[in-house]
Structures are given as structure tokens and as C-alpha cells.
C-alpha atoms as a PDB file:
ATOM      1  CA  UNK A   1      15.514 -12.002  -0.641  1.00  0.00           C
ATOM      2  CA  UNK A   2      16.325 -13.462  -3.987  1.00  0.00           C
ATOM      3  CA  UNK A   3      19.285 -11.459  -4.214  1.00  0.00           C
ATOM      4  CA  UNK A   4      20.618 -12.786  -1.091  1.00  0.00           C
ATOM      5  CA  UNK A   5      19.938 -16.288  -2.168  1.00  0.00           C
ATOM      6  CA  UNK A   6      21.806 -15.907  -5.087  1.00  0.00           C
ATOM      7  CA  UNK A   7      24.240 -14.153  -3.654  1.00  0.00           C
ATOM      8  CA  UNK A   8      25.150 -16.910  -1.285  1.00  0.00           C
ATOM      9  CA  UNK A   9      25.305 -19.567  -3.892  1.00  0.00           C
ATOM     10  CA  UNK A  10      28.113 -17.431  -5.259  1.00  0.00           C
ATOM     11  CA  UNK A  11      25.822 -16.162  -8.632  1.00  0.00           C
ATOM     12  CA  UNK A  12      26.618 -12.696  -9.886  1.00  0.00           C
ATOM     13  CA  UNK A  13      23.799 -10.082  -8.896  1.00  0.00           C
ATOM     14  CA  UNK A  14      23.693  -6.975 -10.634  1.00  0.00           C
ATOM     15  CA  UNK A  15      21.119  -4.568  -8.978  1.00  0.00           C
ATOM     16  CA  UNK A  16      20.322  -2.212 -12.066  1.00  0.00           C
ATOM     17  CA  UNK A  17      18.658  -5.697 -13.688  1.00  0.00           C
ATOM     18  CA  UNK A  18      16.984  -6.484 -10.875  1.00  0.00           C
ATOM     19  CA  UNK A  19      13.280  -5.451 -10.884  1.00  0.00           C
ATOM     20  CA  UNK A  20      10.187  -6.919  -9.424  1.00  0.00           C
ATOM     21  CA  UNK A  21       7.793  -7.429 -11.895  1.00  0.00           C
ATOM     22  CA  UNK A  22       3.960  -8.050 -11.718  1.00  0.00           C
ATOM     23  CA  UNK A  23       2.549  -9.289 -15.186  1.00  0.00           C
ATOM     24  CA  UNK A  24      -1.210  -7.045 -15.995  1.00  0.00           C
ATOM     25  CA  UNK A  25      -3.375  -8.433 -18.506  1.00  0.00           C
ATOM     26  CA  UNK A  26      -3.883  -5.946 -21.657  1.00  0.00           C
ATOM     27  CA  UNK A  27      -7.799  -5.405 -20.565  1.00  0.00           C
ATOM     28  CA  UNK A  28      -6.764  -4.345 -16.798  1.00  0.00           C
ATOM     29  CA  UNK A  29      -3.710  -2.574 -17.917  1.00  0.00           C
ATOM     30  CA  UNK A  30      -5.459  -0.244 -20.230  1.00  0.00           C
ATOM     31  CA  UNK A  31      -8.101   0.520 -17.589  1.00  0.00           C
ATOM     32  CA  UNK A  32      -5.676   1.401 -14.743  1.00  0.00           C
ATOM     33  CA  UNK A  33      -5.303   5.075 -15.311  1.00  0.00           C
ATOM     34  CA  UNK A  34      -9.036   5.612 -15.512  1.00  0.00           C
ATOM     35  CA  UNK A  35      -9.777   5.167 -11.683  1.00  0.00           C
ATOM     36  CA  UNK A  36      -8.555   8.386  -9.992  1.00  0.00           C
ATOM     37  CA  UNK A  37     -10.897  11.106 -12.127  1.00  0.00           C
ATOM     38  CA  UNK A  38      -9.672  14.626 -13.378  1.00  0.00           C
ATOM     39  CA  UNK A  39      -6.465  16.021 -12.326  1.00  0.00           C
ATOM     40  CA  UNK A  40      -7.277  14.193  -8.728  1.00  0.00           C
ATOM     41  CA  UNK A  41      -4.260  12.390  -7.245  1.00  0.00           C
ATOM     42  CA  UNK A  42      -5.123   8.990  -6.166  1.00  0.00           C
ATOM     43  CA  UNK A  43      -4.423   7.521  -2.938  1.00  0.00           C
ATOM     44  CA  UNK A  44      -5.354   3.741  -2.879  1.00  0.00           C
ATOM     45  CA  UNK A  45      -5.578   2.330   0.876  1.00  0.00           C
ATOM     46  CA  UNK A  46      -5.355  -1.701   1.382  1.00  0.00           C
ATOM     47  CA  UNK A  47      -6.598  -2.906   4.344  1.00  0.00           C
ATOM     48  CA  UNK A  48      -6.356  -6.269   4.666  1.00  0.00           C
ATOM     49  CA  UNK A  49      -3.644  -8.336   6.015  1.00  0.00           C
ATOM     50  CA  UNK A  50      -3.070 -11.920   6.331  1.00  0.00           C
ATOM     51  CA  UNK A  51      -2.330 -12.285  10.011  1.00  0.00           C
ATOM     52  CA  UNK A  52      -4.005 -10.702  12.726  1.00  0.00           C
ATOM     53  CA  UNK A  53      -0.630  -8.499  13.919  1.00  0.00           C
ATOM     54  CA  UNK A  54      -0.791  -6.818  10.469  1.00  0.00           C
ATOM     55  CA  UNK A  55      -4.400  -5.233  11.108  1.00  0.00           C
ATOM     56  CA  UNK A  56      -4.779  -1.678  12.029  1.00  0.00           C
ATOM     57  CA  UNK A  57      -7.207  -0.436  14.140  1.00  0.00           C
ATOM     58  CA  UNK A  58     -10.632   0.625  12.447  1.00  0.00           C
ATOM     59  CA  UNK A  59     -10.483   4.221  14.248  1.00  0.00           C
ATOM     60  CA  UNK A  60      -7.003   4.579  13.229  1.00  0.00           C
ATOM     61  CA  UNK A  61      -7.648   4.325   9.930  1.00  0.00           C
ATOM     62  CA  UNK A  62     -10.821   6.642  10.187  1.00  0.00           C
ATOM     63  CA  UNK A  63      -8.635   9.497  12.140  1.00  0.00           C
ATOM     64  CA  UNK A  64      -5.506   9.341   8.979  1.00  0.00           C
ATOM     65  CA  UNK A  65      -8.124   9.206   6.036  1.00  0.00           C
ATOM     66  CA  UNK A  66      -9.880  12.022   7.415  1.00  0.00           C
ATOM     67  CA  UNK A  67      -7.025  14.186   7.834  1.00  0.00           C
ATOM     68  CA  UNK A  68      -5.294  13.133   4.507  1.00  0.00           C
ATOM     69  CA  UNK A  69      -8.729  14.180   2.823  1.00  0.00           C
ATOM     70  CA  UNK A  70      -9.155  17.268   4.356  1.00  0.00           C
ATOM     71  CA  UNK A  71      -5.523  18.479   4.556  1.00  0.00           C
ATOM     72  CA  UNK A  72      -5.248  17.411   0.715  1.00  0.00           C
ATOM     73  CA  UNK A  73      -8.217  17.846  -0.607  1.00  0.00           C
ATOM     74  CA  UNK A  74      -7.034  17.441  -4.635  1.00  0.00           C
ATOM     75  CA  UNK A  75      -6.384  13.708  -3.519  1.00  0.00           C
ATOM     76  CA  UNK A  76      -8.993  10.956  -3.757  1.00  0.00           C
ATOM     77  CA  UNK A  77      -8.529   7.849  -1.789  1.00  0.00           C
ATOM     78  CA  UNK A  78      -9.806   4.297  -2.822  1.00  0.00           C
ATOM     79  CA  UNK A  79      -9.953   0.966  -0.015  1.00  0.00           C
ATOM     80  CA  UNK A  80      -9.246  -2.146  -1.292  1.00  0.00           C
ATOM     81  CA  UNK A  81      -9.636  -5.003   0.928  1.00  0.00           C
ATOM     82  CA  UNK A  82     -10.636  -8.771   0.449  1.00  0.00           C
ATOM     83  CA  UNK A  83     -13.831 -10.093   1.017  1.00  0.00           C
ATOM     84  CA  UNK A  84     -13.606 -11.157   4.669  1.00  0.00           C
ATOM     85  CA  UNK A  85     -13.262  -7.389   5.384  1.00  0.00           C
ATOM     86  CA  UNK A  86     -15.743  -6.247   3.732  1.00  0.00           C
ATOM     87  CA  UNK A  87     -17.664  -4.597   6.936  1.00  0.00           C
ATOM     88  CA  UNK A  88     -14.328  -3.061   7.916  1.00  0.00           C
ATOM     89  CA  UNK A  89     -14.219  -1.397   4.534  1.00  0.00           C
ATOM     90  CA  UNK A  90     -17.875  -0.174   4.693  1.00  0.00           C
ATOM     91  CA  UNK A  91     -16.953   1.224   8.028  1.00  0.00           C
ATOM     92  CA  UNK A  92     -14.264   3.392   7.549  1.00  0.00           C
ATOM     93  CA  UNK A  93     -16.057   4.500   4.161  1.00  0.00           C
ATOM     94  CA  UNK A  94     -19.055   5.792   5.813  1.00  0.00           C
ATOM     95  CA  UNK A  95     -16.805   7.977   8.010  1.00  0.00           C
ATOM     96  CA  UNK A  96     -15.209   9.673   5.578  1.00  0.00           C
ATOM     97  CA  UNK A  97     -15.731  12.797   3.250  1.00  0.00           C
ATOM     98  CA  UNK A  98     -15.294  11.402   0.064  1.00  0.00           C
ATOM     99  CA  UNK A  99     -13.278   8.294  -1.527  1.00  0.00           C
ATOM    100  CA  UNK A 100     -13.742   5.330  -4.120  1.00  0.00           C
ATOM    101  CA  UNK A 101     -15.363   1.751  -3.020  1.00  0.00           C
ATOM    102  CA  UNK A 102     -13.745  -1.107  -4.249  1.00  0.00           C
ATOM    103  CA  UNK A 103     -15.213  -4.800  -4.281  1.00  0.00           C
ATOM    104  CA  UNK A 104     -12.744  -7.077  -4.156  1.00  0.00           C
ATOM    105  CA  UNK A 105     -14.962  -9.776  -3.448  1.00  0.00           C
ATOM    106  CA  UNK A 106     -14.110 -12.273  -5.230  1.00  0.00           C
ATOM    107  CA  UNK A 107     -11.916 -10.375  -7.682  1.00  0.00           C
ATOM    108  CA  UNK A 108      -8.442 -11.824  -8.839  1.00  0.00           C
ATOM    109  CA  UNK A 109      -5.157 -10.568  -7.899  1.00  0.00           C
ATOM    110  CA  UNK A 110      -5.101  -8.797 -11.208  1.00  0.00           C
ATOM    111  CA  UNK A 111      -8.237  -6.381 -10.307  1.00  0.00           C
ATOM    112  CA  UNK A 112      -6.008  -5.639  -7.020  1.00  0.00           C
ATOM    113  CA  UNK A 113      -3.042  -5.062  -8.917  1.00  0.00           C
ATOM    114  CA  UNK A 114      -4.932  -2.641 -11.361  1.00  0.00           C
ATOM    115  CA  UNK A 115      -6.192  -0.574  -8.632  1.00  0.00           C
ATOM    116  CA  UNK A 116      -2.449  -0.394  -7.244  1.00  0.00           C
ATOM    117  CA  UNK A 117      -0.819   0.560 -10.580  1.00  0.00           C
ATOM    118  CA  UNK A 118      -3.318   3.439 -10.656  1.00  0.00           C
ATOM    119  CA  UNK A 119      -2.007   4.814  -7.633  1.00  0.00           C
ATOM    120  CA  UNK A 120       0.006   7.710  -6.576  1.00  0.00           C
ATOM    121  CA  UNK A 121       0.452   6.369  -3.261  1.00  0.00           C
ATOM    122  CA  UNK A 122      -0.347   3.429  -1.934  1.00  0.00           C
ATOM    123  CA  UNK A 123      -0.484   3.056   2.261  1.00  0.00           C
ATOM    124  CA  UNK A 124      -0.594  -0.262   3.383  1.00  0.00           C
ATOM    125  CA  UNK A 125       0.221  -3.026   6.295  1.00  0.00           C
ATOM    126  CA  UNK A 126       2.779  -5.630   4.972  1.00  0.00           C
ATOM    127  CA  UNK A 127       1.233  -7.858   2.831  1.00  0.00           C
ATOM    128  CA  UNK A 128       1.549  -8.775  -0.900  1.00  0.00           C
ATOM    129  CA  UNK A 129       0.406  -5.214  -1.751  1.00  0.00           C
ATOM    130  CA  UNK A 130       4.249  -3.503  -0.933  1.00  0.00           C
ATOM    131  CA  UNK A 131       5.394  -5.989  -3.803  1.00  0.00           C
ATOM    132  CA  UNK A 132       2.678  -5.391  -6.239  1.00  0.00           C
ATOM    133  CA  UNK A 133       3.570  -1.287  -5.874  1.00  0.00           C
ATOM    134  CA  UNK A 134       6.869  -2.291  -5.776  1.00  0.00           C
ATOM    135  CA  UNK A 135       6.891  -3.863  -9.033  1.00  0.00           C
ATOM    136  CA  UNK A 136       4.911  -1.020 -10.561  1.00  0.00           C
ATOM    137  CA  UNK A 137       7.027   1.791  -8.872  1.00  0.00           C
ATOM    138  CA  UNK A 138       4.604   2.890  -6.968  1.00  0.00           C
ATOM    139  CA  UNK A 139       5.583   4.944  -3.824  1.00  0.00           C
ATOM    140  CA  UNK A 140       4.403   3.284  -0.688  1.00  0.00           C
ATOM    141  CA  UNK A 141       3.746   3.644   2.940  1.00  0.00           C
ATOM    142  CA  UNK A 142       4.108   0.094   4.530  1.00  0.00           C
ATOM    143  CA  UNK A 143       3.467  -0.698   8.045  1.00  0.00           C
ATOM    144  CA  UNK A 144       5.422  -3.755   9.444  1.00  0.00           C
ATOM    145  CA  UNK A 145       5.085  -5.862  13.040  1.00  0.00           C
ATOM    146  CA  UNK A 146       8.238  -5.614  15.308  1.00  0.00           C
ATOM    147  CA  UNK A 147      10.137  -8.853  14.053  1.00  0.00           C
ATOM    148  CA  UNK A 148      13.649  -7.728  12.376  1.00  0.00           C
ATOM    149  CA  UNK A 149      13.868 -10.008   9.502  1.00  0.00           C
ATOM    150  CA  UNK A 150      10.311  -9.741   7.987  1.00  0.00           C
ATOM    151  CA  UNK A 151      11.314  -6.009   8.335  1.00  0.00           C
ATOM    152  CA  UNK A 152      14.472  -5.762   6.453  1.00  0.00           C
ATOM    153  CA  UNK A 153      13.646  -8.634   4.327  1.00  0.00           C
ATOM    154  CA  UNK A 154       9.552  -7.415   3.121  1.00  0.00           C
ATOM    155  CA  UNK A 155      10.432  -3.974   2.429  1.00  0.00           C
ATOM    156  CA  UNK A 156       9.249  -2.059  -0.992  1.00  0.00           C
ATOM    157  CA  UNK A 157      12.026  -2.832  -3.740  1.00  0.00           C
ATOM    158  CA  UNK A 158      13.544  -0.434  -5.368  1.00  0.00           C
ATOM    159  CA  UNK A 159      10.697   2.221  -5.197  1.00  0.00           C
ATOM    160  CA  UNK A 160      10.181   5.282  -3.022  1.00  0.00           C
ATOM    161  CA  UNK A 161       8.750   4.130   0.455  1.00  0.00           C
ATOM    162  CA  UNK A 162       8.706   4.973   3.850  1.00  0.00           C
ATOM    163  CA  UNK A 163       8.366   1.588   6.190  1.00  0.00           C
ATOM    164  CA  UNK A 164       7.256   2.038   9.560  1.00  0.00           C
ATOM    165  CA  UNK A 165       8.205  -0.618  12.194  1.00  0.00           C
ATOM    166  CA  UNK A 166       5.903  -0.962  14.961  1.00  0.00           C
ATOM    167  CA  UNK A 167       7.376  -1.207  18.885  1.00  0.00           C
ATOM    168  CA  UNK A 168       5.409  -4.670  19.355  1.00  0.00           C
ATOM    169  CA  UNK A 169       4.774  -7.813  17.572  1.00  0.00           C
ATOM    170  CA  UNK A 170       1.452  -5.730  16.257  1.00  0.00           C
ATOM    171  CA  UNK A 171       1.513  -3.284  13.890  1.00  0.00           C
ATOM    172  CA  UNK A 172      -1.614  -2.222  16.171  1.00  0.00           C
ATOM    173  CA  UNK A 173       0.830   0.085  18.148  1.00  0.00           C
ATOM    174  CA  UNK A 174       2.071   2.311  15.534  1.00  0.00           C
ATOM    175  CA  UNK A 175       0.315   5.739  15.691  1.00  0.00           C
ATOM    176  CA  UNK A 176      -1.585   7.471  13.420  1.00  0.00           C
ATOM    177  CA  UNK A 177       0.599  10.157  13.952  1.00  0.00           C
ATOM    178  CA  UNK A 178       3.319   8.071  12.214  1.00  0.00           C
ATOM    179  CA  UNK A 179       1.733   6.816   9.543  1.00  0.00           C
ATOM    180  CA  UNK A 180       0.805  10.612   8.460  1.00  0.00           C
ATOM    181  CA  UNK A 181       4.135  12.377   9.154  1.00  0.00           C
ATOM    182  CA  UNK A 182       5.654   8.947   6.774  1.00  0.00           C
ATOM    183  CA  UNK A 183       2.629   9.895   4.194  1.00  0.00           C
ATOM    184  CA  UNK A 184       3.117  13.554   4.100  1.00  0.00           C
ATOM    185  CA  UNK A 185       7.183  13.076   3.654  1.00  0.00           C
ATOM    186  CA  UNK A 186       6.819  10.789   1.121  1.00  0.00           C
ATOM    187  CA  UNK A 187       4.155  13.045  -0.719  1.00  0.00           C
ATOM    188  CA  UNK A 188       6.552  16.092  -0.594  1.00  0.00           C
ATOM    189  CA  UNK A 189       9.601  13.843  -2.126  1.00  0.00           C
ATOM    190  CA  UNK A 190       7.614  12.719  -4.987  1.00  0.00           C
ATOM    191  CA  UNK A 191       6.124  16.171  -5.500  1.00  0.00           C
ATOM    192  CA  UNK A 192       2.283  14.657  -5.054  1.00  0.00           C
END
């Protein structure tokens, strides 16, 4: 979106300097690569949103984790979510086979950003989390509401994605089926 802007006020863009970028402390930097345990790849999951249309369904998320963990069962999988969803975390980790609890309550943006950076993967409905992996390079699989402009203009930056628009103004309506066949492509280009 900055791009445009400047592009409009006539300033010179040149895309091989443009980069997002996402300052880590030292302490939080150094930790990063500690979170996804011997030769496991890590998958981290954020659930939270900041509207309502960017939630997906509890069961939905249930059904993909389970079948991520048991068709690939090298990976490990950590939730991160903000305090409010707490419960919904809890939930979905009591369903599943094995993953990595992360409490966020409370924690800065630089905790969330830690977890991200550790991440192979990151899936996750359009929130501030595409442009933390983005900045980090992290491949993502983002889930966005049906409104054309937040899709084109939200979308990772410069990093290996898949984006997944939903039919309606909820991203409640995108299958799960979708959101794995978008996973499992991205995994095979990046060799996961």
C-alpha cells in the first residue's frame, strides 16, 4: 500500500529495496529458533482476528490440525492467540494429537512475533500476523473476507503465500478443504 502511495505522489519505487521489516529485540531474537524441538518442522497457527468476519470456525480448525498432524507427522504445530481467545485455544488444543501452547496473555507483540519468526509455516486469518511473517519471510497461508481491496491490498509481501478469499463477507465460508489443499501446495514449493 505504501508503494502505491508513493507511487502516486510521483516518488521513485524500486521493489528489490522494498522489504517489510519487523524490529526483534536481541533476547527474543536469539530464542526464536528454540521453539520447534529436534529436526521437527514447526507450524505456528494464529487464531485470533480483530473483527468477527475474520474468525474461523472452532471445528474447522479442529478437522485441518488434525489432518495436518497426522498426514505430517514430522511437523509440530503451535496456537497463538490473544487473551480474549483463550478458551478457543484450549479447545482446539485438547482435540488434537500433539502441538505447543502458547500464552499470549498479556504478552507484547514481540513474544508474537518470536513465535512467528520460528515458523516454517504460518496459517492464519488476515490480521497483523501475514505482515509480521511477511517481514520475516515466512511462508504463509492467509485467509481473507470477500471485500476486493482488503484482499489485494493485505496480502503477504514479498514472501511465499497462498491467500484464500472467502465467497462471503466471512472468512467463515471458506472450507477446510481449502485451507489444506493451499497448506499442502505451499509445503511442497518450499520443500517443508
Amino acid at each position: 500500500r505504501m508503494r502505491d502511495f508513493l507511487l502516486t505522489i510521483g516518488m521513485p519505487v524500486y521493489d528489490n529495496k522494498v522489504n517489510p521489516y519487523f524490529h526483534l529485540v536481541p533476547s527474543l531474537d536469539s530464542n526464536s529458533n528454540k521453539l520447534s524441538g529436534p529436526k521437527k518442522k514447526l507450524i505456528s497457527v494464529n487464531l485470533s482476528a480483530g473483527a468477527k468476519i475474520r474468525y474461523w470456525d472452532k471445528e474447522k480448525w479442529i478437522i485441518l490440525l488434525h489432518r495436518i498432524l497426522t498426514e505430517y507427522p514430522s511437523y509440530n504445530l503451535i496456537l497463538l492467540s490473544l487473551g480474549k481467545d483463550k478458551l478457543l485455544r484450549e479447545e482446539i488444543l485438547s482435540k488434537l494429537i500433539r502441538s505447543k501452547n502458547s500464552n499470549l496473555d498479556g504478552m507484547p507483540i514481540q513474544q508474537f512475533a518470536s513465535y512467528i519468526k520460528s515458523s516454517d509455516i504460518l496459517i492464519t486469518p488476515d490480521t497483523s500476523a501475514v505482515h509480521i511473517a511477511s517481514a520475516f519471510g515466512i511462508p504463509t497461508v492467509a485467509m481473507y473476507p470477500n471485500y476486493s481491496s482488503n484482499f489485494i491490498s493485505w496480502q503477504p509481501y514479498k514472501n511465499k503465500h497462498r491467500s484464500i478469499k472467502s465467497l462471503d463477507e466471512s472468512i467463515e465460508q471458506i472450507s477446510v478443504e481449502e485451507v489444506y489443499d493451499a497448506f499442502k501446495s505451499l509445503a511442497e514449493e518450499i520443500n517443508l
